[in-house]
PDB file of N, CA and C in Angstrom:
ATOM      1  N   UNK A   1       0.847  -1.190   0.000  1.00  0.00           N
ATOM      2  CA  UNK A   1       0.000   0.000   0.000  1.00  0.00           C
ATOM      3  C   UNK A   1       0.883   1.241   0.000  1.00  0.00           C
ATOM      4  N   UNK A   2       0.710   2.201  -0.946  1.00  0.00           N
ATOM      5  CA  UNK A   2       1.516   3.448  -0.960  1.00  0.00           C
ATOM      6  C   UNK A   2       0.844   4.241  -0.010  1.00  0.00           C
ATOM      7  N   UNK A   3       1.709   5.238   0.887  1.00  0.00           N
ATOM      8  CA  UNK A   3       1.426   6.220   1.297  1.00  0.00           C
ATOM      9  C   UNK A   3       2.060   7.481   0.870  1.00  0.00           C
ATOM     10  N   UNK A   4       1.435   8.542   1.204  1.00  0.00           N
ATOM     11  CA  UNK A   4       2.180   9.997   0.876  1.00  0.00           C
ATOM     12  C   UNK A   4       2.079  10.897   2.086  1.00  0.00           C
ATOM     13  N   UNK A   5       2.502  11.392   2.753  1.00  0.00           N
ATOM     14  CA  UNK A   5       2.721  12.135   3.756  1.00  0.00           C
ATOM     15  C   UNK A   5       3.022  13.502   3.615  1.00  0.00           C
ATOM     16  N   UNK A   6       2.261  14.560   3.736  1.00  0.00           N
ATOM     17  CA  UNK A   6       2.579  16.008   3.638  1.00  0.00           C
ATOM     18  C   UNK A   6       3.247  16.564   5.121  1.00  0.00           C
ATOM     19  N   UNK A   7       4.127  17.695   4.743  1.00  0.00           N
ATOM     20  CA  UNK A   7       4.522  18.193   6.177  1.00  0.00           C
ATOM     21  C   UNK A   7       4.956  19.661   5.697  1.00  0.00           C
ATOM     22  N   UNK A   8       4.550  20.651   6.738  1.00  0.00           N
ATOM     23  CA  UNK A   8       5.298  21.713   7.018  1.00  0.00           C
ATOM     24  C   UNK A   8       4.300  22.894   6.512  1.00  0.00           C
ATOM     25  N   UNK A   9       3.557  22.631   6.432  1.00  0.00           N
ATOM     26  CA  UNK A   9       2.477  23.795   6.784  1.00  0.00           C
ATOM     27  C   UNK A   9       2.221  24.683   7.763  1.00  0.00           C
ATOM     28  N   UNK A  10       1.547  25.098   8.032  1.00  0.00           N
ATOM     29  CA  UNK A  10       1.364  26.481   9.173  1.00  0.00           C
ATOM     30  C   UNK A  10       0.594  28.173   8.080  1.00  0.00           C
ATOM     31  N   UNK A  11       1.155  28.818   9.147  1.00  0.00           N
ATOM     32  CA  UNK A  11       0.397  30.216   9.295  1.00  0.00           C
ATOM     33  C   UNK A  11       1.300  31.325   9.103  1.00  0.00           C
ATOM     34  N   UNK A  12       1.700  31.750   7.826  1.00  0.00           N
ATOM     35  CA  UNK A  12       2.124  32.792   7.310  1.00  0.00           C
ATOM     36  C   UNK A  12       1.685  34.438   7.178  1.00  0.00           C
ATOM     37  N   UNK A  13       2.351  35.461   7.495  1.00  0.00           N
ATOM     38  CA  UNK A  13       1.565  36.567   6.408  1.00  0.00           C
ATOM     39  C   UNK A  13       1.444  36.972   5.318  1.00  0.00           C
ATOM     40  N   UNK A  14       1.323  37.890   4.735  1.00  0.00           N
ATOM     41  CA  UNK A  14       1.072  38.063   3.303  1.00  0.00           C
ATOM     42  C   UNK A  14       2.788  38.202   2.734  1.00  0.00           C
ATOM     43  N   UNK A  15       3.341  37.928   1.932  1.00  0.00           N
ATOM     44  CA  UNK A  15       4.765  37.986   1.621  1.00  0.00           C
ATOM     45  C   UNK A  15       5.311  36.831   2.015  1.00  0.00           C
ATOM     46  N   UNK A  16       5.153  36.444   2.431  1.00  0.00           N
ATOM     47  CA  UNK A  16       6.016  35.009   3.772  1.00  0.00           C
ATOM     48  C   UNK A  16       6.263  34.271   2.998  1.00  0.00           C
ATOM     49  N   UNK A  17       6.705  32.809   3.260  1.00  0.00           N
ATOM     50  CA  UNK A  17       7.099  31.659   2.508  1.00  0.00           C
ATOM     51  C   UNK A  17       7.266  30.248   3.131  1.00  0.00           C
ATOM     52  N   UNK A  18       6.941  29.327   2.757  1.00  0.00           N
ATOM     53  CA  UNK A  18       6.486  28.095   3.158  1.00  0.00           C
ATOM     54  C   UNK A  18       7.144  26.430   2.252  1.00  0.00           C
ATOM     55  N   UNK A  19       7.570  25.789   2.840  1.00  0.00           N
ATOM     56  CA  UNK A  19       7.880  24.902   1.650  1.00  0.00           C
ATOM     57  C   UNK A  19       7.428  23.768   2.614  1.00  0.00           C
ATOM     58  N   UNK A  20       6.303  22.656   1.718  1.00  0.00           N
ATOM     59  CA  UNK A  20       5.849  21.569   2.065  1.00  0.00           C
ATOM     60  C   UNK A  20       6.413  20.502   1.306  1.00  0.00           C
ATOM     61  N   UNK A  21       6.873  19.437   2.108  1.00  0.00           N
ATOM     62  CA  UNK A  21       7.051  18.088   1.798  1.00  0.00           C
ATOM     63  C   UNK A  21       6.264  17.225   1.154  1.00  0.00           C
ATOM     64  N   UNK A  22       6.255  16.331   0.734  1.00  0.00           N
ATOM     65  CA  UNK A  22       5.482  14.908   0.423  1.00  0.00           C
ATOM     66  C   UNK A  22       6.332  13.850  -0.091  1.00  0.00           C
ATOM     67  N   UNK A  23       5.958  12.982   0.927  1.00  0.00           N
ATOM     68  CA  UNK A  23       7.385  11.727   0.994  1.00  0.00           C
ATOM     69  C   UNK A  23       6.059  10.731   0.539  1.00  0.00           C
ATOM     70  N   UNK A  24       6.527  10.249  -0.259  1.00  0.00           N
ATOM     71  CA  UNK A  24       5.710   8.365  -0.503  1.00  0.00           C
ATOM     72  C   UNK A  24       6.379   7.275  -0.176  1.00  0.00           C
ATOM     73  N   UNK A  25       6.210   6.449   0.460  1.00  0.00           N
ATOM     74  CA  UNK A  25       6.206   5.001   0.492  1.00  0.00           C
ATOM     75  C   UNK A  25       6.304   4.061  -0.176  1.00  0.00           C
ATOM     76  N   UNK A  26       7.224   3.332  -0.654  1.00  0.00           N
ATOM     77  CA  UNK A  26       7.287   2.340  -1.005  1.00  0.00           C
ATOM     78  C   UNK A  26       8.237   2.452  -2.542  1.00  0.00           C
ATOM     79  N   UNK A  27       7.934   1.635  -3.607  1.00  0.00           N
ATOM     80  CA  UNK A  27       9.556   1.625  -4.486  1.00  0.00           C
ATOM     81  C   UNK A  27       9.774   2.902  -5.013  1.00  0.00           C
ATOM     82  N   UNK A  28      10.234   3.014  -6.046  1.00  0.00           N
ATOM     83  CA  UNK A  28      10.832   4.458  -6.469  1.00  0.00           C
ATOM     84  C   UNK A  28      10.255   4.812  -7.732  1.00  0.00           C
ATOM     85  N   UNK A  29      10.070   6.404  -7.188  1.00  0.00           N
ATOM     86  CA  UNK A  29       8.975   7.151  -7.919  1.00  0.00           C
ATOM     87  C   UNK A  29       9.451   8.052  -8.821  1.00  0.00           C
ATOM     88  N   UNK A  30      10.884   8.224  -8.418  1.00  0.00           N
ATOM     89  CA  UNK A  30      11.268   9.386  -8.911  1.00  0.00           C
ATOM     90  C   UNK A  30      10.913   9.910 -10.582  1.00  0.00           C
ATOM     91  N   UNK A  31      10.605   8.699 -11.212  1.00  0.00           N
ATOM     92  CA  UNK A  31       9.944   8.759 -12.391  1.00  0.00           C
ATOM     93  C   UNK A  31       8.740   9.161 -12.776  1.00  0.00           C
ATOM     94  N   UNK A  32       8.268   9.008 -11.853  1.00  0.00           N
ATOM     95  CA  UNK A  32       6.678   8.976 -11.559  1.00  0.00           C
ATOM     96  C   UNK A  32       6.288  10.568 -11.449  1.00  0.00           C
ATOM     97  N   UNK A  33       5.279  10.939 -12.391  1.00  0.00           N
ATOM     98  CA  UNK A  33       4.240  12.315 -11.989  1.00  0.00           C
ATOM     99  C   UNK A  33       4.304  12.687 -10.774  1.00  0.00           C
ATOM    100  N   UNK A  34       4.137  13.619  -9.624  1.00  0.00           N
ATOM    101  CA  UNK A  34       3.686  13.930  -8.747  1.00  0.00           C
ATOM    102  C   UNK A  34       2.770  15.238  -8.768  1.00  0.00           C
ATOM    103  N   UNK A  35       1.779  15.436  -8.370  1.00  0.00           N
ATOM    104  CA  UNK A  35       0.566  16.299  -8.383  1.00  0.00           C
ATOM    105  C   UNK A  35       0.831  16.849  -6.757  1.00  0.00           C
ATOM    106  N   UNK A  36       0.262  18.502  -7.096  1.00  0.00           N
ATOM    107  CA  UNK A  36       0.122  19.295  -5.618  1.00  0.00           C
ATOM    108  C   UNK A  36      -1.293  19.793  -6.264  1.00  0.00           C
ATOM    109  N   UNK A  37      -2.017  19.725  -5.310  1.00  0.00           N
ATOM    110  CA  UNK A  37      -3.426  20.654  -5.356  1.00  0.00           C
ATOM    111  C   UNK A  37      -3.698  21.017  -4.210  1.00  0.00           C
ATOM    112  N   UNK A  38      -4.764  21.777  -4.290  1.00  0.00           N
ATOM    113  CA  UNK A  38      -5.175  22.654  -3.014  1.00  0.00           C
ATOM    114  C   UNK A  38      -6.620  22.520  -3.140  1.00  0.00           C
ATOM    115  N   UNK A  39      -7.229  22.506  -1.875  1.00  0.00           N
ATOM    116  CA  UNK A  39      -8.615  23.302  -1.511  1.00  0.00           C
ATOM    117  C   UNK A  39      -8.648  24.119  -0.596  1.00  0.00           C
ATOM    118  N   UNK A  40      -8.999  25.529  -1.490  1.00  0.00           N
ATOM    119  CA  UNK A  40      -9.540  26.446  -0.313  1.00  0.00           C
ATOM    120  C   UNK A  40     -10.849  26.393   0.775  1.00  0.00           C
ATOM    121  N   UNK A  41     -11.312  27.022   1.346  1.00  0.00           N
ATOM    122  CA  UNK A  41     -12.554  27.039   2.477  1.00  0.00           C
ATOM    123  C   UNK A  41     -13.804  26.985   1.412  1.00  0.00           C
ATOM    124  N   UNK A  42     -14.217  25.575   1.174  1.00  0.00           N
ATOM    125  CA  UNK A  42     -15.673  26.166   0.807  1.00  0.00           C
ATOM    126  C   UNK A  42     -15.614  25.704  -0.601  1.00  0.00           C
ATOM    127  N   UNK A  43     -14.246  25.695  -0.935  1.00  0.00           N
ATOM    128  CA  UNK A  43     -13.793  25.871  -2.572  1.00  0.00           C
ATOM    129  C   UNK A  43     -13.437  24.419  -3.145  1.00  0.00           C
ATOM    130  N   UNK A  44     -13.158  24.286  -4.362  1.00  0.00           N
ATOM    131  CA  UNK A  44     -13.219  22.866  -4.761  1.00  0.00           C
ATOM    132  C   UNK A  44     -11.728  22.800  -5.245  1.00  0.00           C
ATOM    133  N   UNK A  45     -10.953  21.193  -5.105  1.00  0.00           N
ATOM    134  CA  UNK A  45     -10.127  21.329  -5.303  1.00  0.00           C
ATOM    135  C   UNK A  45      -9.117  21.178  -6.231  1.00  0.00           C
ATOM    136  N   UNK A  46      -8.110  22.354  -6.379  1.00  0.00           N
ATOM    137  CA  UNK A  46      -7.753  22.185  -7.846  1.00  0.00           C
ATOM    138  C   UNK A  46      -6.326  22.237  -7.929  1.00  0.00           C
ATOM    139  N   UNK A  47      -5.953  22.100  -8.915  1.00  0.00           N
ATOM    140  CA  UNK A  47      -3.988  21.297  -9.646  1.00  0.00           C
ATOM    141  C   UNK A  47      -3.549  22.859  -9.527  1.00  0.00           C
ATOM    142  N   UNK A  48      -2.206  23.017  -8.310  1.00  0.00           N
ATOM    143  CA  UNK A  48      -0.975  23.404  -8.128  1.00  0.00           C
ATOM    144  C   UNK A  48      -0.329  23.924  -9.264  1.00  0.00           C
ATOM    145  N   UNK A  49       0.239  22.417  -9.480  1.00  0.00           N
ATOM    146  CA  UNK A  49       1.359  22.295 -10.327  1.00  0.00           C
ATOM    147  C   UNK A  49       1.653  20.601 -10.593  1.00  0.00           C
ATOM    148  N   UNK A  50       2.760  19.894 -10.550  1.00  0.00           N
ATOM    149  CA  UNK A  50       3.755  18.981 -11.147  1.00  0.00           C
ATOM    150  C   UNK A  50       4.345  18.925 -11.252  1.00  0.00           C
ATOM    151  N   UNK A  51       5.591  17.318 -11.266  1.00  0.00           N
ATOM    152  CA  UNK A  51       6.619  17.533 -11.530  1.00  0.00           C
ATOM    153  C   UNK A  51       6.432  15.781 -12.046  1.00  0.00           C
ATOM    154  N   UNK A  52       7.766  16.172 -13.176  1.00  0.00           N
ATOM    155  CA  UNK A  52       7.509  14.442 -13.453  1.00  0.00           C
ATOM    156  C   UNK A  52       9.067  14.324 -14.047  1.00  0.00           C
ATOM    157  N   UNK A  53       9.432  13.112 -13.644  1.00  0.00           N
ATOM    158  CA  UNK A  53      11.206  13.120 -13.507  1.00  0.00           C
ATOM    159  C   UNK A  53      11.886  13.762 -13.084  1.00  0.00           C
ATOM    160  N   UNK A  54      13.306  14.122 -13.348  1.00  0.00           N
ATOM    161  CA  UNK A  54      14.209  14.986 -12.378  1.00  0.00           C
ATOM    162  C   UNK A  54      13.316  15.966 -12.376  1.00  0.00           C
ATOM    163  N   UNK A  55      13.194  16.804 -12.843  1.00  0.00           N
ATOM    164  CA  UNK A  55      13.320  18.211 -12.711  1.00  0.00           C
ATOM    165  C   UNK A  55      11.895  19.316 -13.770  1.00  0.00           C
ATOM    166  N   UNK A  56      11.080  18.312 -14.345  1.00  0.00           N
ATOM    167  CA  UNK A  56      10.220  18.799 -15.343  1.00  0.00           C
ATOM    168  C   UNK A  56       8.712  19.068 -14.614  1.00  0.00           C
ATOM    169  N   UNK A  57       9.074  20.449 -14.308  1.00  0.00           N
ATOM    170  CA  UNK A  57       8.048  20.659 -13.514  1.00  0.00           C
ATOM    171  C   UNK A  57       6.980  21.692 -14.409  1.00  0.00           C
ATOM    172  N   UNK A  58       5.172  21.660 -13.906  1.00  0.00           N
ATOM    173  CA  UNK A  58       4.745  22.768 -14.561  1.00  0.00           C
ATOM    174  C   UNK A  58       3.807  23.512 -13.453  1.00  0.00           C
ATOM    175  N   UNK A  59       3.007  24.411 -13.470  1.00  0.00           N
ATOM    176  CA  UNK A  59       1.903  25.277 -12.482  1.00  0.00           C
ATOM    177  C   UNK A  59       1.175  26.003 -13.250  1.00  0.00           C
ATOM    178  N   UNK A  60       0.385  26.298 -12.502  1.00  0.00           N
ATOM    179  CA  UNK A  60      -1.050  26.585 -12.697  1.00  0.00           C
ATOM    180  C   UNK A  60      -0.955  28.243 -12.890  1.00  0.00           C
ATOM    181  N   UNK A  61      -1.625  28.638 -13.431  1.00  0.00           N
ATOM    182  CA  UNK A  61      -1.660  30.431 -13.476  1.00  0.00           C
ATOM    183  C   UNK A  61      -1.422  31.055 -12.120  1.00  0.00           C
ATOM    184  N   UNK A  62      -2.501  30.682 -11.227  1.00  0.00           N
ATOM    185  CA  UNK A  62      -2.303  31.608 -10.178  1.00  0.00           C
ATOM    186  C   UNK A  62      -1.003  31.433  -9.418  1.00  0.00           C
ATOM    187  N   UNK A  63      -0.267  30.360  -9.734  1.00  0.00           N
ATOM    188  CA  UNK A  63       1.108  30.173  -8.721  1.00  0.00           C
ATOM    189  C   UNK A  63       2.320  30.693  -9.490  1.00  0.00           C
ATOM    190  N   UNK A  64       1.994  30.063 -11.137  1.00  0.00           N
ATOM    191  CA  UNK A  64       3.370  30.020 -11.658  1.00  0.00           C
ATOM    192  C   UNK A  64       4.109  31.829 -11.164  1.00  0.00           C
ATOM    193  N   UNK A  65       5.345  31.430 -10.981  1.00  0.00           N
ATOM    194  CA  UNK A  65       6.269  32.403 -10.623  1.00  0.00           C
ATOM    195  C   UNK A  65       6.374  32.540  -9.486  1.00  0.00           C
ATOM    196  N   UNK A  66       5.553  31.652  -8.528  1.00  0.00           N
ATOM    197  CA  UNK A  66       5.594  31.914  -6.825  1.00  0.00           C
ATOM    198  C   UNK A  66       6.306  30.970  -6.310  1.00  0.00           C
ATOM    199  N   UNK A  67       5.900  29.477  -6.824  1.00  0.00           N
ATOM    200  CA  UNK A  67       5.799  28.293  -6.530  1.00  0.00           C
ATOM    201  C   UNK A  67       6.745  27.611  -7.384  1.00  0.00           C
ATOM    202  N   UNK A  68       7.609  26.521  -6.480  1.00  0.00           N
ATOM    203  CA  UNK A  68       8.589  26.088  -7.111  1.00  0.00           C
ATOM    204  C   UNK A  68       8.592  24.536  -6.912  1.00  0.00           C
ATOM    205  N   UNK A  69       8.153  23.649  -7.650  1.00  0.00           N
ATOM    206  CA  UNK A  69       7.846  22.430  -6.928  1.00  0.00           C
ATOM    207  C   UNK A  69       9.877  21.533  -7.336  1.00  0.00           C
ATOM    208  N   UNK A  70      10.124  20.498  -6.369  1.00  0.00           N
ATOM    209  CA  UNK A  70      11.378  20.387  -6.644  1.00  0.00           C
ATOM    210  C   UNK A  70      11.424  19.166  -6.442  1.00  0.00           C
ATOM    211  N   UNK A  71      12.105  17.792  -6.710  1.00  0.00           N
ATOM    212  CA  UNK A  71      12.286  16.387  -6.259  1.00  0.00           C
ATOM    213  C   UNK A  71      13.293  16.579  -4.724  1.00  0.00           C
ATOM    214  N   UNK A  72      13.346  16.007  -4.107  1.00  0.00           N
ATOM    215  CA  UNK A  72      14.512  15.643  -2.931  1.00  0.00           C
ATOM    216  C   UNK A  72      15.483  14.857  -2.544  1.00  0.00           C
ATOM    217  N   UNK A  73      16.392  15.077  -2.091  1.00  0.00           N
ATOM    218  CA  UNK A  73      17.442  13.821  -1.914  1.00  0.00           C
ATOM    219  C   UNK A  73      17.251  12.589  -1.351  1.00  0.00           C
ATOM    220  N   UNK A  74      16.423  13.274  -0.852  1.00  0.00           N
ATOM    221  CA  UNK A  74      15.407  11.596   0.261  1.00  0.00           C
ATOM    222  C   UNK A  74      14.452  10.661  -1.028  1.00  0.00           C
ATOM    223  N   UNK A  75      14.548   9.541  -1.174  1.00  0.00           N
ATOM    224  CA  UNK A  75      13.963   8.469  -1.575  1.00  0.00           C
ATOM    225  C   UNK A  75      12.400   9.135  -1.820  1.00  0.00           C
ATOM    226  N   UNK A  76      11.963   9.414  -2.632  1.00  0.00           N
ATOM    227  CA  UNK A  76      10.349   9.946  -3.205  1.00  0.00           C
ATOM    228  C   UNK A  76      10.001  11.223  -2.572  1.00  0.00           C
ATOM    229  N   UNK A  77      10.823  12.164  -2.229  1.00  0.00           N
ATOM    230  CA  UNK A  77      10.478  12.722  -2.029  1.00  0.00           C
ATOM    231  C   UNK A  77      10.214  13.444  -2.441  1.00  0.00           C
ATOM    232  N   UNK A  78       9.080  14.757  -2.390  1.00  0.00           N
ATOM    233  CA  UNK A  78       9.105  16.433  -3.563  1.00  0.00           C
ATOM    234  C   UNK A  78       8.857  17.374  -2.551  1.00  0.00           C
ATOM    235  N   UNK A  79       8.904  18.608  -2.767  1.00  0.00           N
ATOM    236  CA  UNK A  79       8.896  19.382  -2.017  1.00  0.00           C
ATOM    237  C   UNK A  79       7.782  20.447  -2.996  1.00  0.00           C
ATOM    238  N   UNK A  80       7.522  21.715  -2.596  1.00  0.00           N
ATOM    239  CA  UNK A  80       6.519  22.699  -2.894  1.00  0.00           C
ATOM    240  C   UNK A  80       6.887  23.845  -2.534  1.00  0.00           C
ATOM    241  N   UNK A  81       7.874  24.498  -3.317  1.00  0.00           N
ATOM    242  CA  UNK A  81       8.454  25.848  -2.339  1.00  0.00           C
ATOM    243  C   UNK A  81       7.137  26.680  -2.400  1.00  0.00           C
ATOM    244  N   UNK A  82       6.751  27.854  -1.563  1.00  0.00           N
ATOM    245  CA  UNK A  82       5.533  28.798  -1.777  1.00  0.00           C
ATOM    246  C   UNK A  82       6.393  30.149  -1.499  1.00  0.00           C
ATOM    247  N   UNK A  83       6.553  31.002  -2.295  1.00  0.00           N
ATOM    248  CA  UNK A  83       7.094  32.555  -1.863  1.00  0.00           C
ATOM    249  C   UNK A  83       6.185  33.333  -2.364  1.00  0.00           C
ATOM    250  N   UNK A  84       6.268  34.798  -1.578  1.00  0.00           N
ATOM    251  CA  UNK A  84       5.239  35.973  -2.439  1.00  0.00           C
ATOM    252  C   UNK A  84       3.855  35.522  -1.778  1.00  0.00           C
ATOM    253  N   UNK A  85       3.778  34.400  -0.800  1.00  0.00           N
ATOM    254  CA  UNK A  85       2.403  34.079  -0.237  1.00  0.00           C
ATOM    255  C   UNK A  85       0.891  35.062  -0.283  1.00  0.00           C
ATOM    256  N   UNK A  86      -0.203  34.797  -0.552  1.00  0.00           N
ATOM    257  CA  UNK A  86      -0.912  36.123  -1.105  1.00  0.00           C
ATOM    258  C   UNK A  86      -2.265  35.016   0.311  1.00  0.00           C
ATOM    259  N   UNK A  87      -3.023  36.105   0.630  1.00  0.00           N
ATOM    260  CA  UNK A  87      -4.191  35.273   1.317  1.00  0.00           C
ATOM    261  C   UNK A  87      -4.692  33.942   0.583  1.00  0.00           C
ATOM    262  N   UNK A  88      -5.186  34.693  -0.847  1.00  0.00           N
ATOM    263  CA  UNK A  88      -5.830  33.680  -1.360  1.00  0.00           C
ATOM    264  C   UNK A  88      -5.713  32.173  -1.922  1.00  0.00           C
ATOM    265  N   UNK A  89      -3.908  32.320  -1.568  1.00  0.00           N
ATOM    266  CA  UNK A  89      -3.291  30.725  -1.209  1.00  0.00           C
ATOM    267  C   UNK A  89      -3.694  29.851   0.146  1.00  0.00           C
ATOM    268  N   UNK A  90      -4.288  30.364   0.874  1.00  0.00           N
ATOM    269  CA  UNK A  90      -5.026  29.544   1.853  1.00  0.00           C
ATOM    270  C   UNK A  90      -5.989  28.872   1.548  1.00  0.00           C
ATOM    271  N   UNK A  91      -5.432  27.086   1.959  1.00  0.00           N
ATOM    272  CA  UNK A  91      -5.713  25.908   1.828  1.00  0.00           C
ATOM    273  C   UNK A  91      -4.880  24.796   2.233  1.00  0.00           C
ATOM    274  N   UNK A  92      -6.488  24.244   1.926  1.00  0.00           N
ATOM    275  CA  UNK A  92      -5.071  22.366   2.736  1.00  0.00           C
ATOM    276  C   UNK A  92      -4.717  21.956   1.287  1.00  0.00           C
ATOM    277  N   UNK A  93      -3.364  21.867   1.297  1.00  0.00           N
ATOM    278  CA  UNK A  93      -2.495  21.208   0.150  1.00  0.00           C
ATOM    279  C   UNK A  93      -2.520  19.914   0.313  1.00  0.00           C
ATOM    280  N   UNK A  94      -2.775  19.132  -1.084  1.00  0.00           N
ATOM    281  CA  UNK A  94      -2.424  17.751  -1.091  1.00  0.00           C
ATOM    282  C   UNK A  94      -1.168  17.939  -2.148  1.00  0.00           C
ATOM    283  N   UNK A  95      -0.770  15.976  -1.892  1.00  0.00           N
ATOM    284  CA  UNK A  95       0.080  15.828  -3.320  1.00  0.00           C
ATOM    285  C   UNK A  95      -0.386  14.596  -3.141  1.00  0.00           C
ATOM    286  N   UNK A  96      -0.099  14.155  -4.867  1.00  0.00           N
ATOM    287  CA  UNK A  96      -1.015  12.761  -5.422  1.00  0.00           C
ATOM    288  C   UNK A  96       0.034  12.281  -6.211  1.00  0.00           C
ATOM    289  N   UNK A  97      -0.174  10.771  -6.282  1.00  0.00           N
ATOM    290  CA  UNK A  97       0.762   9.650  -6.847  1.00  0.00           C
ATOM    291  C   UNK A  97      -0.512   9.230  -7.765  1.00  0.00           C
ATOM    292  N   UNK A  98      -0.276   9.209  -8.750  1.00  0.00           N
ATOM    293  CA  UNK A  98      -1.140   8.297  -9.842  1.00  0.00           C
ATOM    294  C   UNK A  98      -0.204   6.984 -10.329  1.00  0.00           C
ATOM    295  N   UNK A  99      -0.710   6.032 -10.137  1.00  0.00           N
ATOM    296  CA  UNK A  99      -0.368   4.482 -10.625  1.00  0.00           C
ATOM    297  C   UNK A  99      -1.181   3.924 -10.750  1.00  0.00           C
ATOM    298  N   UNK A 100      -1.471   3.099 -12.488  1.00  0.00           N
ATOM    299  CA  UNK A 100      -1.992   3.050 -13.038  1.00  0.00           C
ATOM    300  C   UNK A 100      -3.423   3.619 -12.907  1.00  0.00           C
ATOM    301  N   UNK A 101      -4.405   2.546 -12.315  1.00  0.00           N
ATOM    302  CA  UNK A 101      -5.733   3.528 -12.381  1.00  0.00           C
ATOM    303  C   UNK A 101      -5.887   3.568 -11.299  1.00  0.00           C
ATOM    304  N   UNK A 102      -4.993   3.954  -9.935  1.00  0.00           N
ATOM    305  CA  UNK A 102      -5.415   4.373  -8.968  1.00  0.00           C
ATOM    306  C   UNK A 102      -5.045   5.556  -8.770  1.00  0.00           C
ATOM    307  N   UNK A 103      -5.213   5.968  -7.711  1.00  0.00           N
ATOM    308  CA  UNK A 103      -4.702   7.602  -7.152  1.00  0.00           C
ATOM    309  C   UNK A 103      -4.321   7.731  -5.913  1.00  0.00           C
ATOM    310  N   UNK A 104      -2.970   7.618  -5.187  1.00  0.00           N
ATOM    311  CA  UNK A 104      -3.038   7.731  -4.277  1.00  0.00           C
ATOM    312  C   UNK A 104      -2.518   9.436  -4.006  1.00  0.00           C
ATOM    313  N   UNK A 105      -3.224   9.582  -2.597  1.00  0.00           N
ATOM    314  CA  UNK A 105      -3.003  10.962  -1.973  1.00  0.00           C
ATOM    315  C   UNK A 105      -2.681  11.073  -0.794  1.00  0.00           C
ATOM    316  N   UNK A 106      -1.852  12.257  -0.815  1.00  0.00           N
ATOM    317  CA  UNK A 106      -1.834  12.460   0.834  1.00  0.00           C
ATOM    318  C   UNK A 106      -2.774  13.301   2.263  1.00  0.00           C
ATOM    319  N   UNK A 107      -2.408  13.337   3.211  1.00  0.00           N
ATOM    320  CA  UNK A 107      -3.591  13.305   3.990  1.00  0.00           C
ATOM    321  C   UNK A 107      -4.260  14.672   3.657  1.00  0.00           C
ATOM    322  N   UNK A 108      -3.239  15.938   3.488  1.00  0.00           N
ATOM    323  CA  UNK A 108      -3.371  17.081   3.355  1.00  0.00           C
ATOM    324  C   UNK A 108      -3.025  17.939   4.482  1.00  0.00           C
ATOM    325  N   UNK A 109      -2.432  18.526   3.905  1.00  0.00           N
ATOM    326  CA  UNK A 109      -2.006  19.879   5.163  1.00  0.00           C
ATOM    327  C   UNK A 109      -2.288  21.094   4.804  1.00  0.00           C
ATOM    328  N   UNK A 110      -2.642  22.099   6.071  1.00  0.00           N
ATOM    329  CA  UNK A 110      -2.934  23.278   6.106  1.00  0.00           C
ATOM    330  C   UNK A 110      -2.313  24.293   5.550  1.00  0.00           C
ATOM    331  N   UNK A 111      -2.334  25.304   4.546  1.00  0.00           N
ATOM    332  CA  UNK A 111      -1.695  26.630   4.760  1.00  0.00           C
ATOM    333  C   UNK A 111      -2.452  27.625   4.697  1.00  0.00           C
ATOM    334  N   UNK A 112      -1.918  28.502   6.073  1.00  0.00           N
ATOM    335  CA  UNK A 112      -2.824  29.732   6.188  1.00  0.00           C
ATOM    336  C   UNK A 112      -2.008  30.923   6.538  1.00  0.00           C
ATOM    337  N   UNK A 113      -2.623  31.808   4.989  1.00  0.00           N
ATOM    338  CA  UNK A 113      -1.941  33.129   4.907  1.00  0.00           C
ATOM    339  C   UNK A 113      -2.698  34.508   5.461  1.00  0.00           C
ATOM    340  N   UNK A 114      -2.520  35.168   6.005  1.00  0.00           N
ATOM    341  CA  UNK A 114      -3.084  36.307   6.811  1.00  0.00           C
ATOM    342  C   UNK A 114      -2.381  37.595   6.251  1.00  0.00           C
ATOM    343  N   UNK A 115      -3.562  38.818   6.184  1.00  0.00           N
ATOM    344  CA  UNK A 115      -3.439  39.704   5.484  1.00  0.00           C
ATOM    345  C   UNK A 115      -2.615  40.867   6.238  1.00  0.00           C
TER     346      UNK A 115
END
C-alpha cells in the first residue's frame, strides 16, 4: 500500500514563505508524476502544479512564478516551495501519486496566509 505524507504547513503573512514536503512510500517514484493541489474554504479542489522526472516541472496560473515544486534527496520525495504568499493561497495542500488507475493521496495539510 503506498502512502504519501505532507509536512510543514502552518500560518504565514502576506509575503512570507512556506515549503511543504510529500514523501511516498514504497519503491521508487522518482519517475513517476507527482501532483500538488489545493482546496480552499468552501472551494473545490484544484492542480498546483507537477513535476515528473528529475526536474520537469509545470503550475497553474495563479502560482506560476511563486511556486517552485522540486524532487529531494530523500527516496520519493518532492517538495513545494511557496514565496510571495498572497491570502488567497489559503488551503489544505495535497500531493497525489497516480499508478496506473489508482490515485493515491496524501492526507493534506494546512496553509494559512493572513493579510
Amino acid at each position: 500500500q503506498v502512502q504519501l505524507v505532507e509536512s510543514g504547513g502552518g500560518s504565514v503573512q502576506t509575503g512570507g514563505s512556506l515549503r511543504l514536503s510529500c514523501v511516498a512510500s514504497g519503491s521508487d517514484y522518482s519517475a513517476n508524476v507527482i501532483y500538488w493541489f489545493r482546496q480552499p474554504p468552501g472551494g473545490q479542489r484544484r492542480l498546483v502544479g507537477s513535476i515528473i522526472g528529475a526536474d520537469a516541472a509545470g503550475y497553474s496560473e495563479a502560482v506560476s512564478g511563486r511556486f517552485t515544486i522540486s524532487r529531494g534527496h530523500a527516496k520519493n520525495s518532492v517538495y513545494l516551495q511557496m514565496d510571495s504568499l498572497k491570502p488567497e493561497d489559503t488551503a489544505v495542500y495535497y500531493c497525489k501519486l497516480p499508478l496506473g488507475d489508482q490515485d493515491y493521496w496524501g492526507q493534506g495539510i494546512q496553509v494559512t496566509v493572513s493579510s
